[in-house]
Protein backbone atom coordinates (compact mmCIF):
# COMPACT_ATOMS: atom_id res chain seq x y z
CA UNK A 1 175.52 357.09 286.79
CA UNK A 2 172.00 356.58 286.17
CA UNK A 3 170.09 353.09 286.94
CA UNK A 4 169.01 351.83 282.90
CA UNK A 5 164.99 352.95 282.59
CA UNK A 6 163.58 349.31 282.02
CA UNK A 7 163.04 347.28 285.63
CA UNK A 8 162.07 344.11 285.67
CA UNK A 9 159.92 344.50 288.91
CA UNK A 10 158.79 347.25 291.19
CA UNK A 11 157.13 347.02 294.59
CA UNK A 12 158.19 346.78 298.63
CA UNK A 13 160.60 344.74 300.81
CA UNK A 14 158.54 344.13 303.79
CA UNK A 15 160.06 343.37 307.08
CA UNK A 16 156.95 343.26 309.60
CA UNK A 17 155.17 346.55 309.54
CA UNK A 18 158.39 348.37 307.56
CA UNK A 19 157.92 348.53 303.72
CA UNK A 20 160.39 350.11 301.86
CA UNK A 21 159.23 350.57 298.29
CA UNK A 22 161.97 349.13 295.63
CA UNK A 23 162.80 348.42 292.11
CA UNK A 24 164.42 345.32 290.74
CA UNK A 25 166.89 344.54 288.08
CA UNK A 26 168.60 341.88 286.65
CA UNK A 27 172.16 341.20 287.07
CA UNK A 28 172.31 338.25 284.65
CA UNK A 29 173.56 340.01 281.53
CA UNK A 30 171.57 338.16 278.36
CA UNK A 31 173.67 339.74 275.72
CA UNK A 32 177.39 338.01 276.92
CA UNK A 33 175.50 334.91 275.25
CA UNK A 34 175.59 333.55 271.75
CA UNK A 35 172.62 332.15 270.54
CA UNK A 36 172.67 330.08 267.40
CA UNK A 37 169.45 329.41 264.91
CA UNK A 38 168.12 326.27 263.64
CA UNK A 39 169.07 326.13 259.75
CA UNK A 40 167.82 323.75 257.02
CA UNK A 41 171.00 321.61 256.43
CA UNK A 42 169.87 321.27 252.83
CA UNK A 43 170.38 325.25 252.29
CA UNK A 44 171.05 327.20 255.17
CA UNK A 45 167.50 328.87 255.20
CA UNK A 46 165.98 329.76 258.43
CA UNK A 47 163.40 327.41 260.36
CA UNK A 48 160.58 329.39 261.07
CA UNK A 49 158.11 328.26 263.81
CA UNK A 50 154.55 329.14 262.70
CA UNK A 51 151.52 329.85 264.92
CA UNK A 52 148.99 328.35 263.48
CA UNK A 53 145.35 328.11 264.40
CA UNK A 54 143.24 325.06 262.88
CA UNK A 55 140.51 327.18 261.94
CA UNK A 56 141.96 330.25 260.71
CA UNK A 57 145.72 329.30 259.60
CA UNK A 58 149.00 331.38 260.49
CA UNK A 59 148.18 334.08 263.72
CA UNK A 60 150.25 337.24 264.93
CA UNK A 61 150.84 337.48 268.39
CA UNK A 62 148.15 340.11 268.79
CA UNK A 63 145.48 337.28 267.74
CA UNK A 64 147.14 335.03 270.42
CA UNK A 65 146.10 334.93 274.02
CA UNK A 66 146.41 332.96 277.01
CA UNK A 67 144.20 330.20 278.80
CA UNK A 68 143.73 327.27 281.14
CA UNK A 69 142.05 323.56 279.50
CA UNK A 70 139.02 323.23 282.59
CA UNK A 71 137.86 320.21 280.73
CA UNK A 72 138.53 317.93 277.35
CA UNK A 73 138.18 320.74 274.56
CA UNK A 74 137.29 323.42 276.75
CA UNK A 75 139.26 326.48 277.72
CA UNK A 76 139.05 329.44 279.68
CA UNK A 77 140.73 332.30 278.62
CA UNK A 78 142.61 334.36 281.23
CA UNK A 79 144.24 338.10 280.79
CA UNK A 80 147.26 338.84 282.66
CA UNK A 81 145.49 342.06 283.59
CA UNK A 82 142.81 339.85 285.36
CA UNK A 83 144.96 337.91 287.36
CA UNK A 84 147.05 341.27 288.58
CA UNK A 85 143.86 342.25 289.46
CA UNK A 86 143.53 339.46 291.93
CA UNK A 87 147.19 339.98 293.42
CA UNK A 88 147.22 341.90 296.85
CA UNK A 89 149.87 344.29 298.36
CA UNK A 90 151.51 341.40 299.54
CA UNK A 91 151.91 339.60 295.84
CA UNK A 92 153.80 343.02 295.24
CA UNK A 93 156.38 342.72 297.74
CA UNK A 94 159.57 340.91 298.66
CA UNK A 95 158.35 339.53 302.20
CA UNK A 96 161.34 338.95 304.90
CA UNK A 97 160.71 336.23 306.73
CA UNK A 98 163.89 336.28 308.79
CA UNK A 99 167.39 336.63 309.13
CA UNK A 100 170.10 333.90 309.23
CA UNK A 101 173.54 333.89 308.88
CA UNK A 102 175.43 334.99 306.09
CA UNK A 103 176.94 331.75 305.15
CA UNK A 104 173.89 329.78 306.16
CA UNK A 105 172.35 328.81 302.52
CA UNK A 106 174.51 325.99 300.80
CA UNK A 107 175.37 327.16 296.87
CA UNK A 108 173.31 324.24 295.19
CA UNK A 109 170.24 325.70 296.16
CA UNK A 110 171.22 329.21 294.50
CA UNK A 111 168.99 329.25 290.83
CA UNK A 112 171.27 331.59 288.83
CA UNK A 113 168.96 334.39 288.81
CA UNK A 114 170.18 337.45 290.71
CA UNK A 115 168.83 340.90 290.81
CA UNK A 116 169.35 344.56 292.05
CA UNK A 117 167.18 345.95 294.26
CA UNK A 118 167.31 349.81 294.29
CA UNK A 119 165.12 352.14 296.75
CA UNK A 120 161.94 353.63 294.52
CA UNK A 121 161.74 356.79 294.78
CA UNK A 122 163.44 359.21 297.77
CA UNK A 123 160.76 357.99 300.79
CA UNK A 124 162.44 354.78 300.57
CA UNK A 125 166.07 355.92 300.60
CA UNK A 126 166.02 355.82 304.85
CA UNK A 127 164.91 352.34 305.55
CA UNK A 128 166.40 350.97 302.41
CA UNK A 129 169.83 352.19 304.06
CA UNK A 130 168.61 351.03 307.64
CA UNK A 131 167.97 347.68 306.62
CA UNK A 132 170.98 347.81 304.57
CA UNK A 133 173.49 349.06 307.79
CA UNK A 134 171.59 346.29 310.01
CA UNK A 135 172.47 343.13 307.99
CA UNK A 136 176.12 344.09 307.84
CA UNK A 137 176.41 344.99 311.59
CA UNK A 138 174.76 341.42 312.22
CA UNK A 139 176.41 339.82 309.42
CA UNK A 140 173.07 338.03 308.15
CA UNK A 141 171.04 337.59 304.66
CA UNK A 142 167.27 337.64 304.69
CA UNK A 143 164.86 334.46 303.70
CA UNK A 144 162.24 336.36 301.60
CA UNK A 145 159.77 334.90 299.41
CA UNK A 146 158.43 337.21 295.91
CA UNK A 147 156.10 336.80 293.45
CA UNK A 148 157.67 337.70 289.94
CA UNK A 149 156.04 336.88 286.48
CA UNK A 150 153.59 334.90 288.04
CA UNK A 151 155.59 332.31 290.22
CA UNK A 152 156.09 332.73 293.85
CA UNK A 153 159.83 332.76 294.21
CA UNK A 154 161.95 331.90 297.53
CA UNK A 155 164.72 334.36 297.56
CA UNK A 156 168.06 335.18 299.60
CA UNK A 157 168.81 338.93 299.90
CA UNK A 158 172.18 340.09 301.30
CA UNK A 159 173.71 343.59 300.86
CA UNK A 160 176.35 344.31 298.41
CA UNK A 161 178.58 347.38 298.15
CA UNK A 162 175.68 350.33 299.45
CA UNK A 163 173.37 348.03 297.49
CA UNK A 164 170.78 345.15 298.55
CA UNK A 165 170.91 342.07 295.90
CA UNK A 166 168.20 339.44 295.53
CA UNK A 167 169.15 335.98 294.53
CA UNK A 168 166.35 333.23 293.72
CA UNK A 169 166.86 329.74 295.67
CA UNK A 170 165.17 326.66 294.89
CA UNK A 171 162.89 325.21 297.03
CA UNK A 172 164.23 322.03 298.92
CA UNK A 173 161.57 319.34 297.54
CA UNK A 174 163.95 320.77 293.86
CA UNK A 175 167.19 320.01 295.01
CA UNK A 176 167.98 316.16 294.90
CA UNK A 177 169.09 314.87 298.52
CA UNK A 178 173.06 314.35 298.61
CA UNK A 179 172.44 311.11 300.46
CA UNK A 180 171.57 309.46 297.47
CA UNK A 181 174.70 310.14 295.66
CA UNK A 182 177.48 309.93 298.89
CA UNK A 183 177.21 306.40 298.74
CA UNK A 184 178.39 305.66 296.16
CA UNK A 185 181.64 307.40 297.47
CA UNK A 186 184.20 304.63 298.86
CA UNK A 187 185.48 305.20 302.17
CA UNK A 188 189.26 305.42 302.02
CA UNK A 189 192.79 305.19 304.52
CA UNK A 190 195.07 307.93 303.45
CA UNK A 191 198.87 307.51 303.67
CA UNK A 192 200.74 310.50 305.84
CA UNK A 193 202.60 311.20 302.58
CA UNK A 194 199.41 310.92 300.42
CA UNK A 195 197.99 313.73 303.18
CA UNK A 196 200.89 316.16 303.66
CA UNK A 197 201.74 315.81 299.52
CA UNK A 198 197.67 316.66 298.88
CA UNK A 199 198.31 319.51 301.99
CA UNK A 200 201.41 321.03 299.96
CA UNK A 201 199.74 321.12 296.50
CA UNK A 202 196.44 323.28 298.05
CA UNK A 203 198.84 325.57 299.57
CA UNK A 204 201.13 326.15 296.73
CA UNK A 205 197.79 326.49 294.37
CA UNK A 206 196.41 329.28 296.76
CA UNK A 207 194.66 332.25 294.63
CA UNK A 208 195.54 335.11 297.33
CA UNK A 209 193.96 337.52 295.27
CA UNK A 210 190.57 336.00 293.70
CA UNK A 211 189.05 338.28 291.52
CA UNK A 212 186.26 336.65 289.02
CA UNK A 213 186.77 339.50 286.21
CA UNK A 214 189.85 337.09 285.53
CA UNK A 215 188.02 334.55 284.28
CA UNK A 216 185.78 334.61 281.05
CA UNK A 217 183.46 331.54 279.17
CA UNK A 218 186.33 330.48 276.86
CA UNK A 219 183.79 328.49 274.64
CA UNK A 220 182.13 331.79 273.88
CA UNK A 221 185.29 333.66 272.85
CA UNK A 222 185.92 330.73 270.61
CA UNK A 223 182.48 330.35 269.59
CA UNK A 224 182.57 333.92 268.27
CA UNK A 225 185.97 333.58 266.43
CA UNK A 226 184.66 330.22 264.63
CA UNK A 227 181.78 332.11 264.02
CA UNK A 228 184.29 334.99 262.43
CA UNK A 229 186.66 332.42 260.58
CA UNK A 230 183.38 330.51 258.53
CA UNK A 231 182.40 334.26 257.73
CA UNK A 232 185.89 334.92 256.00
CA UNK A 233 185.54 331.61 254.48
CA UNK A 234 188.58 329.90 256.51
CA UNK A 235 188.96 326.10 256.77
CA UNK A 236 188.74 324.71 260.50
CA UNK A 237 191.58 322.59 261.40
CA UNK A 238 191.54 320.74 264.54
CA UNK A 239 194.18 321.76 267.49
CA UNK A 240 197.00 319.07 267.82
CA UNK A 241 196.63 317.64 270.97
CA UNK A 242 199.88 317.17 273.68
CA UNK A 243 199.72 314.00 275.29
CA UNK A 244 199.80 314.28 278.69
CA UNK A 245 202.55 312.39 280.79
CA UNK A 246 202.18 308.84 281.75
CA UNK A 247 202.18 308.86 285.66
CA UNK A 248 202.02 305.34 287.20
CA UNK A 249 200.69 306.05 290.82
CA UNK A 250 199.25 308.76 292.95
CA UNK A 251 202.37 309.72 294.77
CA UNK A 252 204.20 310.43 291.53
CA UNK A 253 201.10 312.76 290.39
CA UNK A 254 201.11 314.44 293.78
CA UNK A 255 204.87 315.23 293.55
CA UNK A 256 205.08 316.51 289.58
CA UNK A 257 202.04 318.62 290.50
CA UNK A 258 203.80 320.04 293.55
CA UNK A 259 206.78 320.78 291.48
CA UNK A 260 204.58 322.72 288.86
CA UNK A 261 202.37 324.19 291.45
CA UNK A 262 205.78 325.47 292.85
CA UNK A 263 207.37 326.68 289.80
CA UNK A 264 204.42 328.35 288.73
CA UNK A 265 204.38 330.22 291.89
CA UNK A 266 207.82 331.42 291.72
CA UNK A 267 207.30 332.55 287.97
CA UNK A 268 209.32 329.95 285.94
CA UNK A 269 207.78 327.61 283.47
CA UNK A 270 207.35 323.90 284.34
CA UNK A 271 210.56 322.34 282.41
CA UNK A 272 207.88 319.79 279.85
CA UNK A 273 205.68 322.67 279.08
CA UNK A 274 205.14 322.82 275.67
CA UNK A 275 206.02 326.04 273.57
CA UNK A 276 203.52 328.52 272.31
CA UNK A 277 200.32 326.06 273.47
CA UNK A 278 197.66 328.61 273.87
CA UNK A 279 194.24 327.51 274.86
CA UNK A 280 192.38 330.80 274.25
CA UNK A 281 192.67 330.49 270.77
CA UNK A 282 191.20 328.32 267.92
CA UNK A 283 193.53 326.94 265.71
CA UNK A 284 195.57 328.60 262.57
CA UNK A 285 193.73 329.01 259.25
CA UNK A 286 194.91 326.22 256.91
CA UNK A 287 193.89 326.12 253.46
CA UNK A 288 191.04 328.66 252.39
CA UNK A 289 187.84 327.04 251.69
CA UNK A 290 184.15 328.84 251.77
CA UNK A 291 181.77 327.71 254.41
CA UNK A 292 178.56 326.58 253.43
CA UNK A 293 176.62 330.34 254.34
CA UNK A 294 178.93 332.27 252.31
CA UNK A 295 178.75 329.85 249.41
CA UNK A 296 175.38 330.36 249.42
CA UNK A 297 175.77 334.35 249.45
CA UNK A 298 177.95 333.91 246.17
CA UNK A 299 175.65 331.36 244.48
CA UNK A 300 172.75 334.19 244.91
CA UNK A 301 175.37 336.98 243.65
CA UNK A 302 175.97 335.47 240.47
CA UNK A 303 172.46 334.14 239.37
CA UNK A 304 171.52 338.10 240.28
């Protein structure tokens, strides 16, 4: 299959005096999102965010440019085209700084920005391999550091199936130090029970085959089907709730969750489980009633 024609960088991974020339693109996919508008409550119309100079009113974006306040009232514009011309080969590239164990980076200092890198072009195709057969036989990731629009980024890249992936980090002075949060964390004497009860649960709540295309953002899927339901017009109704057992002390939790952990295991339903509870979807329509947006659309129908 064919990479998609629209990268969202090009340039090299250096590694001393090797540069393999490669193209980046992002794995964070934008459209699994749903992105809501501001409305006026009055009538459902649109907010609409005007650009406005104080000289000339309301400006299109080609009227609108970019630049830095040097002093009270005065700015300097600056092109994007300018500054790229200031940029040198080594703005343009992914630079390696070295190699450290795979498992060496702690999570919270991963951004949530992750990209593909893909060799540009066939003269890269060698050393993009090379490097790619050299941190699995050492088991490593690289520490690189890349400029992308316009920030200097510090990045972790690590291969992936034949591929290399880049994954921004935050610098350390942006992650708040754990020490100031531990703390607050009591220091407690475990029981043998308490241990060997906590021990049992883990084990019997073992995923032995994890595979994250199991999961999906719940509030999304329901998002989408309130979304659907106020299009057809349907009343909301709220979920009942199930109350939740009453358990007096830790050793009783441990041991009911045990029992469920267990039961679940071996494929039988936990004996209090209520019937037909389904979390993945919203509740049933009750009465029919006609949201506010397609109220409107009627009220517009008939003066028409």
């Amino acid at each position: 299959m064919a990479a998609p024609a629209r990268t969202s960088w090009k340039g090299f991974l250096k590694l001393s005096l090797v540069s393999v020339p490669v193209k980046a693109f992002t794995a964070n996919e934008a459209s699994a999102e749903v992105h809501l508008n501001q409305l006026h409550k009055g009538c459902n119309s649109r907010i609409k965010y005007q650009k406005v100079c104080p000289e000339h009113g309301e400006l299109n974006q080609e009227q609108i440019v970019s630049g830095y306040e040097y002093a009270k009232g005065e700015y300097v514009v600056v092109d994007p085209e300018e500054v790229d011309k200031l940029r040198t080969k080594a703005d343009r590239a992914v630079s390696i700084d070295g190699f450290v164990p795979a498992d060496s980076v702690d999570a919270r200092y991963y951004a949530g920005k992750t990209w593909y890198l893909l060799p540009d072009g066939v003269a890269g195709e060698r050393p993009y391999a090379l490097l790619h057969r050299g941190m699995l036989d050492n088991e490593v990731v690289a520490i690189a550091q890349v400029v992308i629009a316009g920030r200097e980024q510090l990045v972790l890249v690590r291969p992936m199936g034949r591929m290399l992936v880049m994954t921004g980090l935050h610098y350390h002075k942006k992650v708040k130090a754990s020490h100031e949060f531990e703390e607050e964390v009591a220091a407690i004497e475990f029981k043998p029970d308490e241990v060997a009860l906590t021990n049992t649960l883990i084990g019997a709540t073992k995923v032995a085959d994890f595979d994250l295309e199991k999961y999906n953002d719940t509030y999304v899927a329901k998002l989408q089907q309130l979304i659907q339901m106020k299009v057809d017009g349907r009343e909301i109704v709220a979920a009942p709730d199930h109350e939740e057992p009453k358990i007096l002390n830790l050793m009783d939790a441990l041991k009911k969750s045990v029992a469920e952990a267990q039961a679940r295991a071996a494929g039988v339903a936990p004996a209090d489980a209520p019937a037909g509870d389904d979390d993945e979807t919203l509740p049933q329509q009750g009465e029919q009633k006609l949201a506010p947006s397609a109220g409107k659309k009627q009220k517009r129908k008939a003066q028409g």
